[in-house]
N, C-alpha and C. Protein backbone atom coordinates (compact mmCIF):
# COMPACT_ATOMS: atom_id res chain seq x y z
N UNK A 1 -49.82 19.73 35.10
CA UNK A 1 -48.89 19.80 36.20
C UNK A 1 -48.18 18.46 36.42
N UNK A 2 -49.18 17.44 36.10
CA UNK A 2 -48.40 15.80 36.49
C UNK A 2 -47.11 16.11 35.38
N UNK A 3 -47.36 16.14 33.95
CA UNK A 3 -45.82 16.28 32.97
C UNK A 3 -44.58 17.21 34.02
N UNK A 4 -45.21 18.26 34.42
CA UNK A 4 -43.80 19.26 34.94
C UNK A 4 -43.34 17.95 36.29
N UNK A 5 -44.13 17.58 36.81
CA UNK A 5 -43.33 16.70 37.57
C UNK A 5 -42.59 15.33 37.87
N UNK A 6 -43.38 14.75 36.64
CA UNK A 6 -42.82 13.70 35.76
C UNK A 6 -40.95 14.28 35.55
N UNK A 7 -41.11 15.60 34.74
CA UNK A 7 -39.83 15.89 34.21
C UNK A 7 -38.99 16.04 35.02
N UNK A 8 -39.62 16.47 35.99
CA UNK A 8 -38.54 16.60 37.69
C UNK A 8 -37.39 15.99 38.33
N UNK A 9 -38.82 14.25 38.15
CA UNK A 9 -38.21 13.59 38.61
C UNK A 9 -37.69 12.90 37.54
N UNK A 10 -37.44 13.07 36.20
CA UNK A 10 -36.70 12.03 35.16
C UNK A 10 -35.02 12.79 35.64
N UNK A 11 -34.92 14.50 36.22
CA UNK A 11 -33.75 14.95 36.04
C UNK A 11 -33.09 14.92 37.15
N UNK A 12 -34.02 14.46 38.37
CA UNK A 12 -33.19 14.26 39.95
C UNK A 12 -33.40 13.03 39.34
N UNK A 13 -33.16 12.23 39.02
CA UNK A 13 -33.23 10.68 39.27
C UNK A 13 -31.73 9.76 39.85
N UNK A 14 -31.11 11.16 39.23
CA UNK A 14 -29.63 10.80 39.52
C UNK A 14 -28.67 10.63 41.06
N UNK A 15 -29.36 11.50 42.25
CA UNK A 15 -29.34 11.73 43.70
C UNK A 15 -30.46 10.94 44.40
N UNK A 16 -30.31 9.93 45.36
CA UNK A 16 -31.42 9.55 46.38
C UNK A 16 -32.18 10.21 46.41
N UNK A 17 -31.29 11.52 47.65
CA UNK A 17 -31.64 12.37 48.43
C UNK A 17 -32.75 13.48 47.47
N UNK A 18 -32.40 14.30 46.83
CA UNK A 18 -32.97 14.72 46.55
C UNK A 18 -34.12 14.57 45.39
N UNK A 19 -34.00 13.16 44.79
CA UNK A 19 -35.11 12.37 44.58
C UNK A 19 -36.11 12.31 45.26
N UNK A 20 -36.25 11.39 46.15
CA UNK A 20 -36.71 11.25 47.63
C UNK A 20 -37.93 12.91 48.18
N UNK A 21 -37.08 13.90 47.79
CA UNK A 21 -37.49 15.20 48.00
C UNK A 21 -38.64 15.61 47.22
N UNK A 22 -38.27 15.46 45.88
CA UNK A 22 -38.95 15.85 44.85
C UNK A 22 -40.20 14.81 44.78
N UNK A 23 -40.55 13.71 44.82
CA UNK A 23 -41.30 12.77 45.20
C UNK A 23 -42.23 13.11 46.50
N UNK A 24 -42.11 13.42 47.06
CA UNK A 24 -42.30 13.56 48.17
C UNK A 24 -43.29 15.12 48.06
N UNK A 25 -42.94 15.95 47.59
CA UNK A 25 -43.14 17.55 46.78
C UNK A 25 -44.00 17.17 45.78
N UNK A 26 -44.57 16.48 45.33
CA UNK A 26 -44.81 15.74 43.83
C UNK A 26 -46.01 15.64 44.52
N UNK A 27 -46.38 14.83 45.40
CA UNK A 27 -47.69 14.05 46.26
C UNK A 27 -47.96 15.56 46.64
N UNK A 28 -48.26 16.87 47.02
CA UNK A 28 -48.70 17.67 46.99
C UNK A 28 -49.25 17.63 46.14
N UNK A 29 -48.75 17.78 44.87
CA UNK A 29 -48.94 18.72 43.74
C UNK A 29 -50.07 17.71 42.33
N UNK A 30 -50.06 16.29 42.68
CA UNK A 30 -50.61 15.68 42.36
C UNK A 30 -51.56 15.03 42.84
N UNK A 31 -52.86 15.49 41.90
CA UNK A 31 -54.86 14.89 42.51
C UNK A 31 -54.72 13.89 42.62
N UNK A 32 -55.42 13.77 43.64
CA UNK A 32 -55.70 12.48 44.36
C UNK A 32 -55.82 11.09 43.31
N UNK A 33 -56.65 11.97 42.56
CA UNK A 33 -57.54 10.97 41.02
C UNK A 33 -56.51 10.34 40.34
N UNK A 34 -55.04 11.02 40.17
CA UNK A 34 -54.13 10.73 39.61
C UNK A 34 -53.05 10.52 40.52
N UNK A 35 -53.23 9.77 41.28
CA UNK A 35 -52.27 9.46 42.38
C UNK A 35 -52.04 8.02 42.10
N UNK A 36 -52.72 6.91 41.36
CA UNK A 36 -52.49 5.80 40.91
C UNK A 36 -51.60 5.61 40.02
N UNK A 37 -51.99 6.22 38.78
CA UNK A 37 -51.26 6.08 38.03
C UNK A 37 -49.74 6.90 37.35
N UNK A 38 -50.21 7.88 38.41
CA UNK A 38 -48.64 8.60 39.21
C UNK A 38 -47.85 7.87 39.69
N UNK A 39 -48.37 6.99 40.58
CA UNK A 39 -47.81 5.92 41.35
C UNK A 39 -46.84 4.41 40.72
N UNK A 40 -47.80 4.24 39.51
CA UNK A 40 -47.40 3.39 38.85
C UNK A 40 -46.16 3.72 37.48
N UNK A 41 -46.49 4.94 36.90
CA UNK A 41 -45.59 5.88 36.56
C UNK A 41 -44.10 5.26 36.98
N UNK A 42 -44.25 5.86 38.38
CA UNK A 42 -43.05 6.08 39.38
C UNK A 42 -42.36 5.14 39.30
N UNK A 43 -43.28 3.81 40.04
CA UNK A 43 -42.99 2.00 39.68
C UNK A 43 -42.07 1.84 39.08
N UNK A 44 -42.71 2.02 37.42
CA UNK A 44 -41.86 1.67 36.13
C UNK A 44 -40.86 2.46 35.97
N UNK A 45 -40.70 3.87 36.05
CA UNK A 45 -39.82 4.67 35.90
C UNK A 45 -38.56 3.94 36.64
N UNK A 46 -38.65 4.11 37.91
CA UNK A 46 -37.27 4.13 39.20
C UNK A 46 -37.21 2.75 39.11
N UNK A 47 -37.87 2.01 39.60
CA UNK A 47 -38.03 1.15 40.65
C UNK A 47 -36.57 0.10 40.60
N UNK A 48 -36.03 0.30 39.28
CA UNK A 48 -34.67 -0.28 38.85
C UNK A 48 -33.66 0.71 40.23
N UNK A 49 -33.69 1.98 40.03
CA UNK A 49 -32.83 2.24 40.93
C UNK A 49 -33.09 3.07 42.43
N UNK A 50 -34.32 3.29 42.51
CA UNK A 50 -34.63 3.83 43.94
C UNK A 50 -35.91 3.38 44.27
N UNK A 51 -36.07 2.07 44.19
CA UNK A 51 -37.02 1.04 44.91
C UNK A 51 -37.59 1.05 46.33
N UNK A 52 -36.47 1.11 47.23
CA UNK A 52 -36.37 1.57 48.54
C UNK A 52 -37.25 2.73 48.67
N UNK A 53 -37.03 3.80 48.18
CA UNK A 53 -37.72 5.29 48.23
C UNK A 53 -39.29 5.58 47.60
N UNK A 54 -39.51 4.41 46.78
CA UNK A 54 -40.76 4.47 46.32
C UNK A 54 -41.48 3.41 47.28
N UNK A 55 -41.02 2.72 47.65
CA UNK A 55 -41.72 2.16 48.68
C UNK A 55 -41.94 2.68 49.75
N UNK A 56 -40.81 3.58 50.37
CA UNK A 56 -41.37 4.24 51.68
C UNK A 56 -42.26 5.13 51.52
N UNK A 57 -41.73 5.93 50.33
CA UNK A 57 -42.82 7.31 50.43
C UNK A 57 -44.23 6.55 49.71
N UNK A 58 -44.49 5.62 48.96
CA UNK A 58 -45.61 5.07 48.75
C UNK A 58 -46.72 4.06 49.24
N UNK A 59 -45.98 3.95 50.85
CA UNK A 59 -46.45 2.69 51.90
C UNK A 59 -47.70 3.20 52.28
N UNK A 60 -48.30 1.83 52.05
CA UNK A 60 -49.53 1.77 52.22
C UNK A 60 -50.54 2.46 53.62
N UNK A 61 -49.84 2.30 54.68
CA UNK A 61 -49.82 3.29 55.73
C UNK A 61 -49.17 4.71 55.68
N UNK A 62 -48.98 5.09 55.13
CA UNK A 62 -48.31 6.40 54.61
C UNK A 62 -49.80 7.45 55.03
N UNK A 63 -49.74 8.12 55.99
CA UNK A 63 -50.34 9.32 56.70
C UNK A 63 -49.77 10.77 55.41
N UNK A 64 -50.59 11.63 55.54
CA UNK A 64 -50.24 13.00 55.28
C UNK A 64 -50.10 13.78 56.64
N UNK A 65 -48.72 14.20 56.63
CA UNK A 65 -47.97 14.61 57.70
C UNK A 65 -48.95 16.13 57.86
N UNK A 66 -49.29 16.46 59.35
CA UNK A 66 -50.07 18.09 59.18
C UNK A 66 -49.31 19.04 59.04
N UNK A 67 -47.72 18.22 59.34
CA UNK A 67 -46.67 19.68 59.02
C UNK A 67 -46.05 19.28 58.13
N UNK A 68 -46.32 19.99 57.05
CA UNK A 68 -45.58 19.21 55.47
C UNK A 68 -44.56 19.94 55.31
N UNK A 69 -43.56 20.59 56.28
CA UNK A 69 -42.43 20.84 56.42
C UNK A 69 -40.93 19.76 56.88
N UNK A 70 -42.13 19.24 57.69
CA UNK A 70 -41.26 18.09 58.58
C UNK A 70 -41.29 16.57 57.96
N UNK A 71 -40.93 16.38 57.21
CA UNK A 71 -40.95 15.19 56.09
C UNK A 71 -39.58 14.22 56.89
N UNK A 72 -39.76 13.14 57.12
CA UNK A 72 -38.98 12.51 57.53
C UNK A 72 -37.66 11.65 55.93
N UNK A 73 -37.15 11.64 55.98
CA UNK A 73 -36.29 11.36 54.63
C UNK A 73 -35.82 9.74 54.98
N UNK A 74 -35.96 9.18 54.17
CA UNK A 74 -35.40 7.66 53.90
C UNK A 74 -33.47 7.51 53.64
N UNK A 75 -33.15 7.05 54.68
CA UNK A 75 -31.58 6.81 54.87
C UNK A 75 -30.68 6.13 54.25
């Protein structure tokens, strides 16, 4: 499941917004166990162009929202 979402995000990479989304959708769908090096993944992948967005959605205070509908989006 981590590859299908890897590929996700190699093909939104092109939009913030819906980057941002898919990332965000991704941390569901990816074990905990592999949440590091998901993480670091991400790092190397973007971090050239949506730095901002991997930092918010990856902040260290970063809660799991109880309504994972209501996702606040980075501006």
């Amino acid at each position: 499941m981590i590859e299908y979402v890897k590929m996700i995000l190699l093909k939104v990479s092109f939009d913030k917004m819906i980057f941002q989304k898919e990332l965000i959708k991704a941390l569901n769908v990816v074990k905990r166990e592999e949440l590091g090096g998901f993480r670091q993944w991400c790092y190397e992948e973007f971090s050239g162009i949506h730095l901002q967005v991997l930092n918010f959605v990856f902040h260290e205070d970063w809660e799991w929202p109880s309504n994972k509908t209501n996702w606040r989006t980075f501006g």
